[in-house]
C-alpha atoms as a PDB file:
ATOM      1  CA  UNK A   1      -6.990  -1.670   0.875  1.00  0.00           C
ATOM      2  CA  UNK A   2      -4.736   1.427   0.762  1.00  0.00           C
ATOM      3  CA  UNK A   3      -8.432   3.974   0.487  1.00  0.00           C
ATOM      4  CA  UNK A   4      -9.769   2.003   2.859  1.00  0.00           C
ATOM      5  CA  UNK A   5      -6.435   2.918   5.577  1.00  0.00           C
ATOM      6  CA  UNK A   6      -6.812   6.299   4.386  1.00  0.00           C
ATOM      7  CA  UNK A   7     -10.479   6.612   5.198  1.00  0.00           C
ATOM      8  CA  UNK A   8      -9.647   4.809   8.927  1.00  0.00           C
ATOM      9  CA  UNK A   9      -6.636   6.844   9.314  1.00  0.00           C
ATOM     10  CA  UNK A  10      -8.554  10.527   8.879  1.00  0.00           C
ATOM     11  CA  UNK A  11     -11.397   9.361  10.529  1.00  0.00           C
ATOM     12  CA  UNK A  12      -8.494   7.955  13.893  1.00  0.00           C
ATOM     13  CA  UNK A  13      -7.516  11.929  13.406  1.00  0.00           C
ATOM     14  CA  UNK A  14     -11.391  13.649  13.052  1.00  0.00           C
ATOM     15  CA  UNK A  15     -14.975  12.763  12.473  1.00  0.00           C
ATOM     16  CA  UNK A  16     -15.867  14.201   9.067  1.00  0.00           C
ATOM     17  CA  UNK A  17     -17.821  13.095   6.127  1.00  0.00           C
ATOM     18  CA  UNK A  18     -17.255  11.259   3.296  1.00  0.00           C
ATOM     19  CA  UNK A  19     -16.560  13.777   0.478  1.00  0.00           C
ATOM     20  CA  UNK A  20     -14.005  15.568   2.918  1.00  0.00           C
ATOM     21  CA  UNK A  21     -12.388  12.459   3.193  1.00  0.00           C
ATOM     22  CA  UNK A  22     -12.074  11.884  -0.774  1.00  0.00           C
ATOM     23  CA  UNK A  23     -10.793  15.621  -1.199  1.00  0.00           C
ATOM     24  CA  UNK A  24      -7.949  15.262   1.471  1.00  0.00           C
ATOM     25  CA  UNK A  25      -7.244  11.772  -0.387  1.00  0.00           C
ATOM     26  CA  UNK A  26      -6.962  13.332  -3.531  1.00  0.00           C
ATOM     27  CA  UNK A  27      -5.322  16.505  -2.125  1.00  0.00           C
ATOM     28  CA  UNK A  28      -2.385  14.453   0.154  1.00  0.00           C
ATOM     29  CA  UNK A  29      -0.884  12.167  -2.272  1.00  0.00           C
ATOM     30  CA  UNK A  30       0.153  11.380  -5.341  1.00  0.00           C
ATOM     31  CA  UNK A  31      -2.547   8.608  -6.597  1.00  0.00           C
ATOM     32  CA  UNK A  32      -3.871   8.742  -9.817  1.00  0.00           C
ATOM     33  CA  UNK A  33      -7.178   8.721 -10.696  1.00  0.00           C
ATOM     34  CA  UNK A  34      -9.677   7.288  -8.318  1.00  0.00           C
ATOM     35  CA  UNK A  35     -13.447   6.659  -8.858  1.00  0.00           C
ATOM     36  CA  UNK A  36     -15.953   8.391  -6.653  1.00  0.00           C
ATOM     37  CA  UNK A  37     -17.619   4.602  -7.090  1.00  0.00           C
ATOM     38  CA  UNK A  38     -14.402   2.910  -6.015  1.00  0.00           C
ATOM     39  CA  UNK A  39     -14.106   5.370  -3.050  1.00  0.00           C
ATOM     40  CA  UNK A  40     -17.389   5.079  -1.546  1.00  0.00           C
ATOM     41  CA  UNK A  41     -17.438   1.476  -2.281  1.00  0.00           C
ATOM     42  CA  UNK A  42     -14.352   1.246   0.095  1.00  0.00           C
ATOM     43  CA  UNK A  43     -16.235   3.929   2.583  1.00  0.00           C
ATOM     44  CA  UNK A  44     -19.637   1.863   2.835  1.00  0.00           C
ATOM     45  CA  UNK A  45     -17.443  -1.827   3.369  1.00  0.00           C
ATOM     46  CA  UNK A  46     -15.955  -0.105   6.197  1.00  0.00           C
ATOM     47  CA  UNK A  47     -19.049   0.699   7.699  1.00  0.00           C
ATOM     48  CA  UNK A  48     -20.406  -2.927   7.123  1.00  0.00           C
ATOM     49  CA  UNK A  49     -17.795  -4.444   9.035  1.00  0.00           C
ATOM     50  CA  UNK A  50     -17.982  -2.064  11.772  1.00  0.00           C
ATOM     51  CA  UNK A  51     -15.310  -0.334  11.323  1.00  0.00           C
ATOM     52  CA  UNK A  52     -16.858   3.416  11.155  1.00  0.00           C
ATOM     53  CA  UNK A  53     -19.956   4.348  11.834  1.00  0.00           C
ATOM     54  CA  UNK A  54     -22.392   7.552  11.607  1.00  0.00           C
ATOM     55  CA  UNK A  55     -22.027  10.036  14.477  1.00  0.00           C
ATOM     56  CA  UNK A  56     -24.242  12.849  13.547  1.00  0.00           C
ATOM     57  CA  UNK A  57     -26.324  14.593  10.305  1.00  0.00           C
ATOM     58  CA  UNK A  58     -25.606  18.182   9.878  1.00  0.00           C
ATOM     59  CA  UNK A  59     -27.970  20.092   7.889  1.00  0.00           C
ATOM     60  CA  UNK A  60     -27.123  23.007   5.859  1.00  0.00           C
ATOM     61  CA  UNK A  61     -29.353  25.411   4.073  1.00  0.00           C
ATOM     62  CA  UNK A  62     -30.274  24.488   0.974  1.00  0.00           C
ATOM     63  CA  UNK A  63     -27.743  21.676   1.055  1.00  0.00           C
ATOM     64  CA  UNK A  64     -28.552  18.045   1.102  1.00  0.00           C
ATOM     65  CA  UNK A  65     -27.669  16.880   4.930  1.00  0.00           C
ATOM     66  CA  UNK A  66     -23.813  15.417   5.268  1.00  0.00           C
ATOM     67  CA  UNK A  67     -23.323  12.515   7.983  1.00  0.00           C
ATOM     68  CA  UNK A  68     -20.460  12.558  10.024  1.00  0.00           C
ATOM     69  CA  UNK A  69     -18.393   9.402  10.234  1.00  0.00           C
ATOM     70  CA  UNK A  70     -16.237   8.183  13.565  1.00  0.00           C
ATOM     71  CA  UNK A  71     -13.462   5.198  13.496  1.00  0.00           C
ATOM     72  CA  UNK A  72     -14.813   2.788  16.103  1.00  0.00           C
ATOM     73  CA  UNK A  73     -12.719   0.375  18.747  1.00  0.00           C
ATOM     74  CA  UNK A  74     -12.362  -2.099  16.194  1.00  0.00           C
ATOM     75  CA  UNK A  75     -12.007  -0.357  13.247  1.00  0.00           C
ATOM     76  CA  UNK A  76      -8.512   1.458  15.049  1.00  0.00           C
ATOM     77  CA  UNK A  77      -7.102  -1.893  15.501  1.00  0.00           C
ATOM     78  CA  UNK A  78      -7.499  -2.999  12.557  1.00  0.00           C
ATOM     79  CA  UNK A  79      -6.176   0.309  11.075  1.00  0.00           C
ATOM     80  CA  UNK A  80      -2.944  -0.760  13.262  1.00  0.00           C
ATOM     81  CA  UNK A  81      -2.739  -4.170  11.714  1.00  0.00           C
ATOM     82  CA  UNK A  82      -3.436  -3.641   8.169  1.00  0.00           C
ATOM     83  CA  UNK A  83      -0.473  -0.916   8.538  1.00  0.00           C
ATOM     84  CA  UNK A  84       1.777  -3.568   9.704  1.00  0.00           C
ATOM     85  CA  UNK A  85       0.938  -5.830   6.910  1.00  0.00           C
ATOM     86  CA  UNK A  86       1.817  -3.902   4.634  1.00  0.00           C
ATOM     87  CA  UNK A  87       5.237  -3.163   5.395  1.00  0.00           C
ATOM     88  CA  UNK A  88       5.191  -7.121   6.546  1.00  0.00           C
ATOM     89  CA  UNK A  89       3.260  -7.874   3.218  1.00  0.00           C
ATOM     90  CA  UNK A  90       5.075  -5.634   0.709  1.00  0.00           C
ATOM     91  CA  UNK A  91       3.857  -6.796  -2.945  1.00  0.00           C
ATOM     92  CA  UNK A  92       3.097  -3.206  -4.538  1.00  0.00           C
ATOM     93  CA  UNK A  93       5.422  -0.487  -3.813  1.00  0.00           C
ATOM     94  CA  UNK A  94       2.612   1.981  -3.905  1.00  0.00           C
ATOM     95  CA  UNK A  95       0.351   0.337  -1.606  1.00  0.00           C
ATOM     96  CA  UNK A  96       2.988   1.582   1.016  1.00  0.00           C
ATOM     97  CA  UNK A  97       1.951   5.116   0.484  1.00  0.00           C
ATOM     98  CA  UNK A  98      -0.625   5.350   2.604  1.00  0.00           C
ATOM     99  CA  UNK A  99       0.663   3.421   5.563  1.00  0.00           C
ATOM    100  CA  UNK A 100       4.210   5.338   5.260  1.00  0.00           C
ATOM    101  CA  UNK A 101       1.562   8.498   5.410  1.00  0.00           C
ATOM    102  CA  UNK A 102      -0.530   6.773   8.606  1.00  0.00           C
ATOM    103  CA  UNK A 103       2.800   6.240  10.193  1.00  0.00           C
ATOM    104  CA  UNK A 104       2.020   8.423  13.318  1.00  0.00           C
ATOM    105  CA  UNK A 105      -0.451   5.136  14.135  1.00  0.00           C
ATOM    106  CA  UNK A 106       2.073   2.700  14.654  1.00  0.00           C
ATOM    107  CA  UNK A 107       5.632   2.161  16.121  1.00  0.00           C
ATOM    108  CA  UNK A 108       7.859   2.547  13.711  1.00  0.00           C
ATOM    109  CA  UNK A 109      10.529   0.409  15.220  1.00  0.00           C
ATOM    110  CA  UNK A 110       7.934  -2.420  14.560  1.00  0.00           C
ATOM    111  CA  UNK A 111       7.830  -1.227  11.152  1.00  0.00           C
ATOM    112  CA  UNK A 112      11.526  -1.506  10.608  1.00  0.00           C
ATOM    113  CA  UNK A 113      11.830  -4.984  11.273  1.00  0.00           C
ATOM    114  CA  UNK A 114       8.526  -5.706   9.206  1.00  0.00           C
ATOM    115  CA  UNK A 115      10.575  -4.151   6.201  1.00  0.00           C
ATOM    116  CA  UNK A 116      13.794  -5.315   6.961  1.00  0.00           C
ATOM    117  CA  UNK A 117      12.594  -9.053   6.871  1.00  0.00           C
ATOM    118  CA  UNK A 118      10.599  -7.862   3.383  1.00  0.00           C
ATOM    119  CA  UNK A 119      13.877  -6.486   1.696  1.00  0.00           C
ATOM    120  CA  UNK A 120      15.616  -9.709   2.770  1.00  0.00           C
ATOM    121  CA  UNK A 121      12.933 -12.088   1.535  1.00  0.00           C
ATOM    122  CA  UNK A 122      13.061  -9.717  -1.957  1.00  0.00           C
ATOM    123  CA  UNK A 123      16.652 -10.003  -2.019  1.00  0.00           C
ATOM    124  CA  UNK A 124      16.813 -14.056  -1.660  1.00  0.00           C
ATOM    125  CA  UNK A 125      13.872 -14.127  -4.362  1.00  0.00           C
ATOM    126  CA  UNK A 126      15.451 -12.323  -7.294  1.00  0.00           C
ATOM    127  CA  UNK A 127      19.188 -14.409  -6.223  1.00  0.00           C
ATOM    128  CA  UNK A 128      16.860 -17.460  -6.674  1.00  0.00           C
ATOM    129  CA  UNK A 129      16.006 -16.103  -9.822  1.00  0.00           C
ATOM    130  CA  UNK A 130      19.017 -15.294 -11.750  1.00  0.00           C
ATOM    131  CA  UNK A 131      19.982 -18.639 -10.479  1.00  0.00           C
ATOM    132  CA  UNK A 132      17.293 -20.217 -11.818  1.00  0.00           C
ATOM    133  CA  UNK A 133      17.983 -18.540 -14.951  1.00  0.00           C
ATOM    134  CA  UNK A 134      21.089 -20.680 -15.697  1.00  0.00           C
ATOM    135  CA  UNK A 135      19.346 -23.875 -14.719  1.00  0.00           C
ATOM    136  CA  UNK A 136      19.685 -26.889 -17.267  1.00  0.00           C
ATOM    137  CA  UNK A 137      16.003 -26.701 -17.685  1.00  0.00           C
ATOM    138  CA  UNK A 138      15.429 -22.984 -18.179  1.00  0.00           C
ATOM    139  CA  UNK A 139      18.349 -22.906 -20.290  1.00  0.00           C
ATOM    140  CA  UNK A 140      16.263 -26.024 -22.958  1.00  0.00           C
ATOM    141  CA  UNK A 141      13.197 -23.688 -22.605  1.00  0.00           C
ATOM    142  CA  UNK A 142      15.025 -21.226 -24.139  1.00  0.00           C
ATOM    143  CA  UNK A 143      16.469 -23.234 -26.947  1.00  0.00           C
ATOM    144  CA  UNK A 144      13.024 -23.764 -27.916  1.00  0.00           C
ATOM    145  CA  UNK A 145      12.452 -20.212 -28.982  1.00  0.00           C
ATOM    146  CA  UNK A 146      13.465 -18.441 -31.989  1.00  0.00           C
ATOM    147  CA  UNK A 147      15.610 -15.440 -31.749  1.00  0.00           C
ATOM    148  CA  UNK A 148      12.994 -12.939 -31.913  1.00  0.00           C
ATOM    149  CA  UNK A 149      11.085 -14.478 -28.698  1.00  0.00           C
ATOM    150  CA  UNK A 150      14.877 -14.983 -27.132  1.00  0.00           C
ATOM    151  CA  UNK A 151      15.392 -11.411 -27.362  1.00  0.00           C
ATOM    152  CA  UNK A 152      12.150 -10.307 -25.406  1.00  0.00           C
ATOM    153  CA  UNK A 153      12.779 -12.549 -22.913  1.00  0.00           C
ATOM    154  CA  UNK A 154      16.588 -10.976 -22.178  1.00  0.00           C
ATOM    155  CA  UNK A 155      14.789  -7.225 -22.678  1.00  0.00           C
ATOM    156  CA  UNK A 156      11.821  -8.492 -19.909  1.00  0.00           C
ATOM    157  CA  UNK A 157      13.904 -10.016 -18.022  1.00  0.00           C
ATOM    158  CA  UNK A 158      16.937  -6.692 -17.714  1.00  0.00           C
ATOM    159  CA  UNK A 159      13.589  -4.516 -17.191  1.00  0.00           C
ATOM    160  CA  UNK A 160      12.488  -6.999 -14.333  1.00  0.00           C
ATOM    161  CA  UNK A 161      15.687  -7.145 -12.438  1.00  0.00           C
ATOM    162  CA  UNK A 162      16.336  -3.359 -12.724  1.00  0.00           C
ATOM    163  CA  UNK A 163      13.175  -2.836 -11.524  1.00  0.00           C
ATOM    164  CA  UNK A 164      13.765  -5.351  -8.448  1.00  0.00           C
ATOM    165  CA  UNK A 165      16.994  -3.331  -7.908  1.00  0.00           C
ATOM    166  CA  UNK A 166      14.962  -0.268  -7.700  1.00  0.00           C
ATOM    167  CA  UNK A 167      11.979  -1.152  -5.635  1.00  0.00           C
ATOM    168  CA  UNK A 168      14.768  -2.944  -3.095  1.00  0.00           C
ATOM    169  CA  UNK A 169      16.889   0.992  -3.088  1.00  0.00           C
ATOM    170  CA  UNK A 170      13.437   2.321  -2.578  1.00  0.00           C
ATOM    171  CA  UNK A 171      12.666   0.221   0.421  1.00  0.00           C
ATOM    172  CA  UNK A 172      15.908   0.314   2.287  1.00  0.00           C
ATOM    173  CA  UNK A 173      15.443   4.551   1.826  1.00  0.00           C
ATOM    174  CA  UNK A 174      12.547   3.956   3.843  1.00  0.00           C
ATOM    175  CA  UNK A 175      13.827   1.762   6.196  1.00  0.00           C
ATOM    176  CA  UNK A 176      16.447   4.707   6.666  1.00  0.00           C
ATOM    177  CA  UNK A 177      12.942   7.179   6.957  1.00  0.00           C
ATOM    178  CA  UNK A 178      11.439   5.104   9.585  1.00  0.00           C
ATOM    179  CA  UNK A 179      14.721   4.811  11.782  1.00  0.00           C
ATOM    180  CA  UNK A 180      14.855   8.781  11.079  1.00  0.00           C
ATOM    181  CA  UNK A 181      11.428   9.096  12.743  1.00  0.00           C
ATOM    182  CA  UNK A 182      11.395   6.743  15.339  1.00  0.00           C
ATOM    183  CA  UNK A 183      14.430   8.492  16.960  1.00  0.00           C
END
């Protein structure tokens, strides 16, 4: 969903064509490789469901013709929602990128308490977890396994938890980015 808010949110700013659109992409942030399928995949759903549509063909010498896209009545709303999911909806730390970078179409005081419930809800899942850990029946799960299999579990599980740690510093920096902007 992330090229699809990116394609929306340039198009909210300008009407411009699709290769345009995939340079800026490319040019703005800091996702790896993307497919030119994969990109105009995402550009030709939008237009299905109505989000964009052609305005105009402009024809340059010698060059095939290039179609100018708009972002329609429907297709800024649900720009503005899908933004709010995902700050509502946080599952990938990287699918925020875009819709921290489409910020300027959104109040970010809504934002904040999107994330703020999302860093709570992380918070109570990983206690749950190391609770869970020293449950009676995790605890004959792991007596099953043989010392080998015991020790990848404790080195996944301290990678999974520090990671958790991380992606919950990460998200309370940017809870401190969007106060910073909405004021």
């Amino acid at each position: 969903m992330s090229v699809s808010l990116f394609i929306l949110g340039s198009l909210a700013d300008e009407n411009s064509h699709p290769y345009k659109l995939k340079k800026n992409l490319l040019d703005a942030l800091p996702i790896s490789r993307m497919s030119e399928g994969k990109f105009y995949y995402n550009f030709e759903a939008l237009q299905k469901k109505g989000y964009i549509e052609p305005v105009e063909s402009i024809q340059i010498e010698n060059r095939p013709n290039k179609t100018l896209y708009k972002i329609t009545k429907i297709g800024r709303e649900f720009l503005e929602q899908e933004i709010y999911h995902s700050f509502k909806e946080v599952s990938n730390l990287k699918d925020l990128y875009i819709s921290i970078y489409l910020i300027k179409f959104i109040d970010p005081l809504k934002a904040v308490f999107l994330l703020e419930d999302a860093i709570n809800q992380e918070k109570k899942r990983w206690v749950e977890y190391r609770e869970s850990k020293n449950s009676e029946k995790i605890k004959k799960r792991m007596e099953r396994l043989d010392d080998k299999q015991k020790k990848a579990v404790h080195f996944i599980s301290e990678h999974a938890f520090s990671q958790s740690e991380e992606n919950i510093r990460w998200m309370e920096k940017l809870l401190s980015f969007l106060k910073e902007i909405e004021n």
